[in-house]
Protein backbone atom coordinates (compact mmCIF):
# COMPACT_ATOMS: atom_id res chain seq x y z
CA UNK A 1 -45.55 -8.18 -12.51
CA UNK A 2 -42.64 -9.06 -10.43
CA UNK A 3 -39.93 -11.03 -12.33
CA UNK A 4 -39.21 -14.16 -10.60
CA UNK A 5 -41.79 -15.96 -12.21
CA UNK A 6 -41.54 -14.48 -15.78
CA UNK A 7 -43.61 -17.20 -17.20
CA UNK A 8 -46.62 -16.04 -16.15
CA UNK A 9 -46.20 -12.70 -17.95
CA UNK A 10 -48.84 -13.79 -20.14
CA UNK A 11 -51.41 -14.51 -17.88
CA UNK A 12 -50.66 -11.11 -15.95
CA UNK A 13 -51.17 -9.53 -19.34
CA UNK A 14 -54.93 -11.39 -20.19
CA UNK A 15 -55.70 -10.06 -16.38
CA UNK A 16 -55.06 -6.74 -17.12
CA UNK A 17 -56.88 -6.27 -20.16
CA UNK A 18 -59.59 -7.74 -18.27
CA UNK A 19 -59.15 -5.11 -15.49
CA UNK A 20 -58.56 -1.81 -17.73
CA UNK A 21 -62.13 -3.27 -20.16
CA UNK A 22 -63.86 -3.45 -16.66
CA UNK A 23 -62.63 0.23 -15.73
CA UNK A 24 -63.27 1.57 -18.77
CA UNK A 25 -66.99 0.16 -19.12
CA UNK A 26 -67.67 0.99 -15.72
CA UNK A 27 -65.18 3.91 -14.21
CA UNK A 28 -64.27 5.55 -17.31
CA UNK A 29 -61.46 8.04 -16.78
CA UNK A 30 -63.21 11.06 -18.17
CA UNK A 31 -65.24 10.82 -14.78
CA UNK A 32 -62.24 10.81 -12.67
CA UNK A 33 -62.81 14.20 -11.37
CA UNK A 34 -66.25 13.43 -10.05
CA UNK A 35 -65.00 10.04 -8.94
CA UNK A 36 -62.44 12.42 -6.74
CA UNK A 37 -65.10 14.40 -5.40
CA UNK A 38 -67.11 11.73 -4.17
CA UNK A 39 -64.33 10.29 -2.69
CA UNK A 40 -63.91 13.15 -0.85
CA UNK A 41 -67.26 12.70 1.05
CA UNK A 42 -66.78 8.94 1.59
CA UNK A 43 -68.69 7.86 -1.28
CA UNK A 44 -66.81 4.85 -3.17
CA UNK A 45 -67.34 3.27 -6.47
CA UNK A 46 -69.86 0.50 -5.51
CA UNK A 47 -70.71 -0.66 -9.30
CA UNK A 48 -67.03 -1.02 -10.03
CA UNK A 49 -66.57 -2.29 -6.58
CA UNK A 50 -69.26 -5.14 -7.21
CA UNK A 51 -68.32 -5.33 -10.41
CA UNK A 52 -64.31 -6.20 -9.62
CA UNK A 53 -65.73 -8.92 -6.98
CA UNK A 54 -68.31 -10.48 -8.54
CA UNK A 55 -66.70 -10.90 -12.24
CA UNK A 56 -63.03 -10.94 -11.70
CA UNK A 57 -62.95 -11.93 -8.17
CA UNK A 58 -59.96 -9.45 -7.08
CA UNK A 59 -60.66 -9.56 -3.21
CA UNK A 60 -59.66 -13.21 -2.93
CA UNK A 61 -57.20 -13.23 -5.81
CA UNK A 62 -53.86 -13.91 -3.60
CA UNK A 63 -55.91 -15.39 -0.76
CA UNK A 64 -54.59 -19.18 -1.21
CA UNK A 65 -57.15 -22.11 -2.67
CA UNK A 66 -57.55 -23.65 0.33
CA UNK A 67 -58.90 -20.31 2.09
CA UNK A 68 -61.50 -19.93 -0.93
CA UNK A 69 -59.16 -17.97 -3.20
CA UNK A 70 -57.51 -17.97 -6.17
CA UNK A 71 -54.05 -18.76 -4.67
CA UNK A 72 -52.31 -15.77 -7.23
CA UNK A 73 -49.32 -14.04 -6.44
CA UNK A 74 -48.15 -10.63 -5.65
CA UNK A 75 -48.05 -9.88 -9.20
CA UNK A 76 -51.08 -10.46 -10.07
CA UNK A 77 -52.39 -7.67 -7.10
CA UNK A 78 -49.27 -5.69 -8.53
CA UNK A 79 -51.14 -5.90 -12.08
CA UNK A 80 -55.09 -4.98 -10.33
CA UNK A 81 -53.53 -1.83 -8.51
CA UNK A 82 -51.52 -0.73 -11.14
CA UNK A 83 -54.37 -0.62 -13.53
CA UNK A 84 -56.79 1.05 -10.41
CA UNK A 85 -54.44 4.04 -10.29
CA UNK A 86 -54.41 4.07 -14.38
CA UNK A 87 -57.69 4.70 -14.05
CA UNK A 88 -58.17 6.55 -10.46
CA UNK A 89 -60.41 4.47 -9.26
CA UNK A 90 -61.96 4.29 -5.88
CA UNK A 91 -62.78 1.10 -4.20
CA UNK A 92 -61.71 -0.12 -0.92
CA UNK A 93 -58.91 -2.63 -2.45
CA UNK A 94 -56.12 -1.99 -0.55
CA UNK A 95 -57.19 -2.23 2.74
CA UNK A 96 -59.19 -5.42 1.97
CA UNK A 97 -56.72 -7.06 0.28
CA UNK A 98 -53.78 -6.22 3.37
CA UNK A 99 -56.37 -7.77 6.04
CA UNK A 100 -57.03 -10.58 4.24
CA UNK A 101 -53.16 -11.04 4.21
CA UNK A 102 -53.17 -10.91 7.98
CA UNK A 103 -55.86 -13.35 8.34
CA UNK A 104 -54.76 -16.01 5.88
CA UNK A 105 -51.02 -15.69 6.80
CA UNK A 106 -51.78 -15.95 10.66
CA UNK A 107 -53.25 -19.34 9.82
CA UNK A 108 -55.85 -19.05 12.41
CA UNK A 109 -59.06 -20.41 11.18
CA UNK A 110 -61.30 -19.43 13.90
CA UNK A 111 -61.54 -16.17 11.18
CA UNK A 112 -62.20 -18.35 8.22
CA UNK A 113 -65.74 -16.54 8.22
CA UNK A 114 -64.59 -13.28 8.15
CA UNK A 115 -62.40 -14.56 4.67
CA UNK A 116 -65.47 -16.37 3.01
CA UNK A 117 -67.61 -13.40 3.75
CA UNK A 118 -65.12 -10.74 1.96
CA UNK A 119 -64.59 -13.13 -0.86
CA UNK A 120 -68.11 -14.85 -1.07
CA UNK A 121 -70.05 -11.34 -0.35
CA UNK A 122 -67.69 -8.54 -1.93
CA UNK A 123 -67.81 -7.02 2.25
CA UNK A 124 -64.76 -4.26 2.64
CA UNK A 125 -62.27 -5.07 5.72
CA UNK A 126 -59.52 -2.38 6.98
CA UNK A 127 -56.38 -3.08 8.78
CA UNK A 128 -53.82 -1.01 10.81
CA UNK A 129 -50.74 -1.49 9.63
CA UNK A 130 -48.89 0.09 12.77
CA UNK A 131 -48.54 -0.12 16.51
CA UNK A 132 -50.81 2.36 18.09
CA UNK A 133 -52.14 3.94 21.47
CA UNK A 134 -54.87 0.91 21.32
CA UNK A 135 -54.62 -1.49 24.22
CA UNK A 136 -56.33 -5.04 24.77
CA UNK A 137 -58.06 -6.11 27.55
CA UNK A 138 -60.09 -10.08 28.52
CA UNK A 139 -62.56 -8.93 30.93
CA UNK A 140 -64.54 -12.72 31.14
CA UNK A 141 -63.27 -14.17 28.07
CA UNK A 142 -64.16 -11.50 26.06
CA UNK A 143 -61.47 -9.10 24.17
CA UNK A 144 -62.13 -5.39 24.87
CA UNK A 145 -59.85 -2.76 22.81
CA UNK A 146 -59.38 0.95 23.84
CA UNK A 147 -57.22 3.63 22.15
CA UNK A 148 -57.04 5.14 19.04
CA UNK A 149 -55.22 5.24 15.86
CA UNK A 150 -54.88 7.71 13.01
CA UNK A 151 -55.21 7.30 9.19
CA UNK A 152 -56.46 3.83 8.55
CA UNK A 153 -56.83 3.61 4.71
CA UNK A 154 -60.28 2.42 3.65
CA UNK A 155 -62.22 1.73 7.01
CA UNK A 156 -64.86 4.16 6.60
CA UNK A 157 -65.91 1.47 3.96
CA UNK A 158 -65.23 -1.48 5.92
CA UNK A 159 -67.19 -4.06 7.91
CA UNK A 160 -64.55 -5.40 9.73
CA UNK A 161 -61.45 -3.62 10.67
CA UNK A 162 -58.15 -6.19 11.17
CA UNK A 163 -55.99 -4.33 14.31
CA UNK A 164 -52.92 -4.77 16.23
CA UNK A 165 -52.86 -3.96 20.17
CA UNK A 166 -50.88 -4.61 23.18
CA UNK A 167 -52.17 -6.84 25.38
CA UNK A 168 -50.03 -6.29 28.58
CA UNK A 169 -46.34 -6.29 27.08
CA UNK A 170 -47.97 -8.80 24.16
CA UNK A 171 -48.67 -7.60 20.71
CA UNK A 172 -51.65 -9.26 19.47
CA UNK A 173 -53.82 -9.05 16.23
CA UNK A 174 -57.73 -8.76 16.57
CA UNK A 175 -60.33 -8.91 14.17
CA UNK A 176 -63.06 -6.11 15.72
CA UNK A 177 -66.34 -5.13 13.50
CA UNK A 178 -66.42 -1.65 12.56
CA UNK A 179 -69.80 -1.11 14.14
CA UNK A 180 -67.70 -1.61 17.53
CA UNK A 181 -65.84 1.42 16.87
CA UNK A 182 -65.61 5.16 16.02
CA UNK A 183 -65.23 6.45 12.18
CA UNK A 184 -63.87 9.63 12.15
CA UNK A 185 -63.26 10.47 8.00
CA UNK A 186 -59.90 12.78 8.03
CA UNK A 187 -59.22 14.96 5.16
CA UNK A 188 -56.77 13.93 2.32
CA UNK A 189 -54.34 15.17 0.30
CA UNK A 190 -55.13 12.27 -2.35
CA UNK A 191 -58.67 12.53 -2.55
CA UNK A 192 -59.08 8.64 -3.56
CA UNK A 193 -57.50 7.42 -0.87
CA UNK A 194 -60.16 6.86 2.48
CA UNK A 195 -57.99 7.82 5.42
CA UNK A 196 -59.49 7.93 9.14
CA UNK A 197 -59.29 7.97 12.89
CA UNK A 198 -60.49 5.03 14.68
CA UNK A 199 -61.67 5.21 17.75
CA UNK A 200 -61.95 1.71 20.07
CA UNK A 201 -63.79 2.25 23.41
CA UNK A 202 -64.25 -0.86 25.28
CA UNK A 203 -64.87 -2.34 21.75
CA UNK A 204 -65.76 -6.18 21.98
CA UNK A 205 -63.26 -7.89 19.68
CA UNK A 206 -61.95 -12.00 18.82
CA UNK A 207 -57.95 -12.08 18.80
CA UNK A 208 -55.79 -13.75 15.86
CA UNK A 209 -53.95 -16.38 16.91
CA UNK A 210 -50.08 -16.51 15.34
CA UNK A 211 -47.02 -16.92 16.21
CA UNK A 212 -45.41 -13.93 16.22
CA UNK A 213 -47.59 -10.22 15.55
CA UNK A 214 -44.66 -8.09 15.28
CA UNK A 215 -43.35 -10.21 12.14
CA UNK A 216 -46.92 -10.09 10.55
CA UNK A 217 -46.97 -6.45 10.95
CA UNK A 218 -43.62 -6.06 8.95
CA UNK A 219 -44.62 -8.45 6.44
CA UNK A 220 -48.28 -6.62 6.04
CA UNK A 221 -46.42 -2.91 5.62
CA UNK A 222 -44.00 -4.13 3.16
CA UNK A 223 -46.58 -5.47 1.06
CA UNK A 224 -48.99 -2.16 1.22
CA UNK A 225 -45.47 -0.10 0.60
CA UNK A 226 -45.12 -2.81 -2.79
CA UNK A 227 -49.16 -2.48 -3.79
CA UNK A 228 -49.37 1.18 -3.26
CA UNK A 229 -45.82 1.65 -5.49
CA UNK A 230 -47.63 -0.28 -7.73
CA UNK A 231 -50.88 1.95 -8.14
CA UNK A 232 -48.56 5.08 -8.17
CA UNK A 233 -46.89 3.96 -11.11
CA UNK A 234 -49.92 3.61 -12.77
CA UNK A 235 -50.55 7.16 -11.94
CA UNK A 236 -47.31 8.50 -13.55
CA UNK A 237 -47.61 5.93 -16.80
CA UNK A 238 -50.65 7.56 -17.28
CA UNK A 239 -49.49 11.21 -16.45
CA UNK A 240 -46.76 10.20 -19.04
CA UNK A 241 -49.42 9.14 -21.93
CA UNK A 242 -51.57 12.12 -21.04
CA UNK A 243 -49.36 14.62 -21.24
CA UNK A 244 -47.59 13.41 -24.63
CA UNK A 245 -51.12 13.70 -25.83
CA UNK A 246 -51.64 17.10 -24.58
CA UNK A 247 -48.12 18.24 -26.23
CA UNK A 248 -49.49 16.89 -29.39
CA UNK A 249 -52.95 18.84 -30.09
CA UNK A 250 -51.97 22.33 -27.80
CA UNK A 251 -50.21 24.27 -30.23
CA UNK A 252 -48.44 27.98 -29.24
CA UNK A 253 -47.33 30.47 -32.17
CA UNK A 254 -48.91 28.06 -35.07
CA UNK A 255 -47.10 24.66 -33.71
CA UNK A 256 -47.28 21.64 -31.64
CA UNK A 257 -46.28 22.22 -28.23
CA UNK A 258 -44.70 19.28 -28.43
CA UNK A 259 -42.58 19.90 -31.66
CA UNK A 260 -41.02 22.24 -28.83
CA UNK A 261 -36.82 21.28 -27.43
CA UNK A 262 -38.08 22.23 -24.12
CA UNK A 263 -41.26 19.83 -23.87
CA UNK A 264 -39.81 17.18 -25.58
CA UNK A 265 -36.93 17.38 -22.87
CA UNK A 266 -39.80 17.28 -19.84
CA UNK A 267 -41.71 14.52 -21.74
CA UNK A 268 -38.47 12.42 -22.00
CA UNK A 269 -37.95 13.07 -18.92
CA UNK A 270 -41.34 11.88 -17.33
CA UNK A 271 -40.80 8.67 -19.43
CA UNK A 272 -37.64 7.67 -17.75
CA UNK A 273 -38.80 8.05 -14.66
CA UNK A 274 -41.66 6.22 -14.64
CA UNK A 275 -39.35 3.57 -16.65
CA UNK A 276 -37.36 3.10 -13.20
CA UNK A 277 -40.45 2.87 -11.09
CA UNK A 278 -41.64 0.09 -13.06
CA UNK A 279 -38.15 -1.43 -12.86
CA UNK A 280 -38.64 -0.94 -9.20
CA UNK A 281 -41.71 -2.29 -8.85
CA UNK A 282 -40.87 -5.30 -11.05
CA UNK A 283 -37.94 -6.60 -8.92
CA UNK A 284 -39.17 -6.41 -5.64
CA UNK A 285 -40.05 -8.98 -3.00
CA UNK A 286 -42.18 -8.64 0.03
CA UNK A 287 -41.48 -10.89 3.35
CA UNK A 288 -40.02 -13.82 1.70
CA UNK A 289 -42.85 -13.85 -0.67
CA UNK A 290 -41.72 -13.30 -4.71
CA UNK A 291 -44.15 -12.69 -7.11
């Protein structure tokens, strides 16, 4: 997806036919309304979620060899969300895929477990990807968090929520299971997109150990700003192809509504913007990370 390593254009291209077959077979896009609807009531895709782990192994796909992964780039999570928003799909990808990125990149293998489980077992994880109310406290060795934080994408699917807190004047990451804490679903304007309040009350948790947590946090947000650019152009290319389609068959006074000045001017453009989103998308890098 991104262009630094243009050589593997080819192989980004083989993974997302293997995606889109997958969506359509399993999330076809003529159920996208009902998809939405579910959504809305905190019901995800499971069989394309299971489906996407099990077969094509997307949780673990830039988690690096040596963590269990695949060891792929930005790109090629560029290339799965891109093709998720195609389709409007809804499974709890992005928030697995930006705590795995804390975990792995934090280098602390004391949460090795909580990797091979989300990779091995197809388990959601959520992360907060900003500094919140939520303090941490070691009452006899044991991490305790308290505080709250609103609209964390994808935890009311989650087993494991990934979470930043201030420990004194200290920001530190912690890895707390969802059980441990309050789910609160919040309403949303996308209807796809799980967004809650999460509530930690003395909420037993194991800290991440790296060297700096406010550096991590940037890096983490960058890459969910690239990832969810990525799935939005998705959303317009396909807005662009539907609509063109639409123009085609609707006709008005005996004609195409397409054959129209005026629509053709709209549909042209639609086209060039989502042209410079994907040129957008394309050239970015996140954290020192290319594609």
């Amino acid at each position: 997806m991104i262009l630094t390593d243009a050589e593997q254009a080819e192989t980004r291209g083989e993974l997302a036919q293997v995606v889109d077959a997958m969506l359509d077979r399993v999330s076809p896009r003529a159920d996208a309304v009902l998809r939405a609807d579910r959504a809305a009531e905190g019901i995800i895709d499971e069989a394309l979620w299971t489906r996407l782990n099990a077969e094509v192994g997307v949780a673990g796909l830039a988690v690096p060899e040596a963590w269990g992964g695949s060891g792929a780039s930005i790109a090629e999570l560029a290339v799965v969300s891109e093709a998720l928003g195609r389709q409007v799909a809804t499974v709890p990808l992005l928030g697995t895929w930006l705590a795995l990125e804390v975990l792995v990149r934090s280098g602390d293998r004391n949460h090795a477990d909580t990797v091979s489980e989300a990779l091995g077992k197809g388990l959601a994880l959520a992360v907060v990807l900003e500094e919140s109310s939520v303090r941490a406290t070691q009452v006899d060795g044991q991490w305790l968090l308290d505080g709250e934080v609103d609209r964390v994408v994808d935890v009311a699917a989650a087993t494991t929520l990934v979470i930043p807190a201030r420990a004194g004047d200290e920001l530190r990451w912690f890895v707390v299971p969802t059980d441990n804490v309050a789910v609160v679903r919040r309403e949303a304007l996308d209807l796809t997109r799980s967004l809650s309040l999460v509530t930690c009350s003395a909420a037993p948790a194991r800290a991440v150990v790296t060297t700096s947590a406010a550096d991590l946090l940037e890096n983490v947000r960058d890459l969910a700003a690239v990832l969810t650019a990525a799935e939005q152009l998705g959303v317009a290319e396909q807005a662009v192809a539907d609509a063109v389609a639409f123009a085609k068959e609707r006709e008005q006074f005996g004609r195409a509504i397409g054959s129209f000045q005026a629509i053709k001017h709209l549909a042209a453009d639609m086209a060039t913007d989502a042209d410079l989103a994907r040129s957008l998308v394309e050239h970015v890098g996140v954290g020192g990370r290319g594609a």
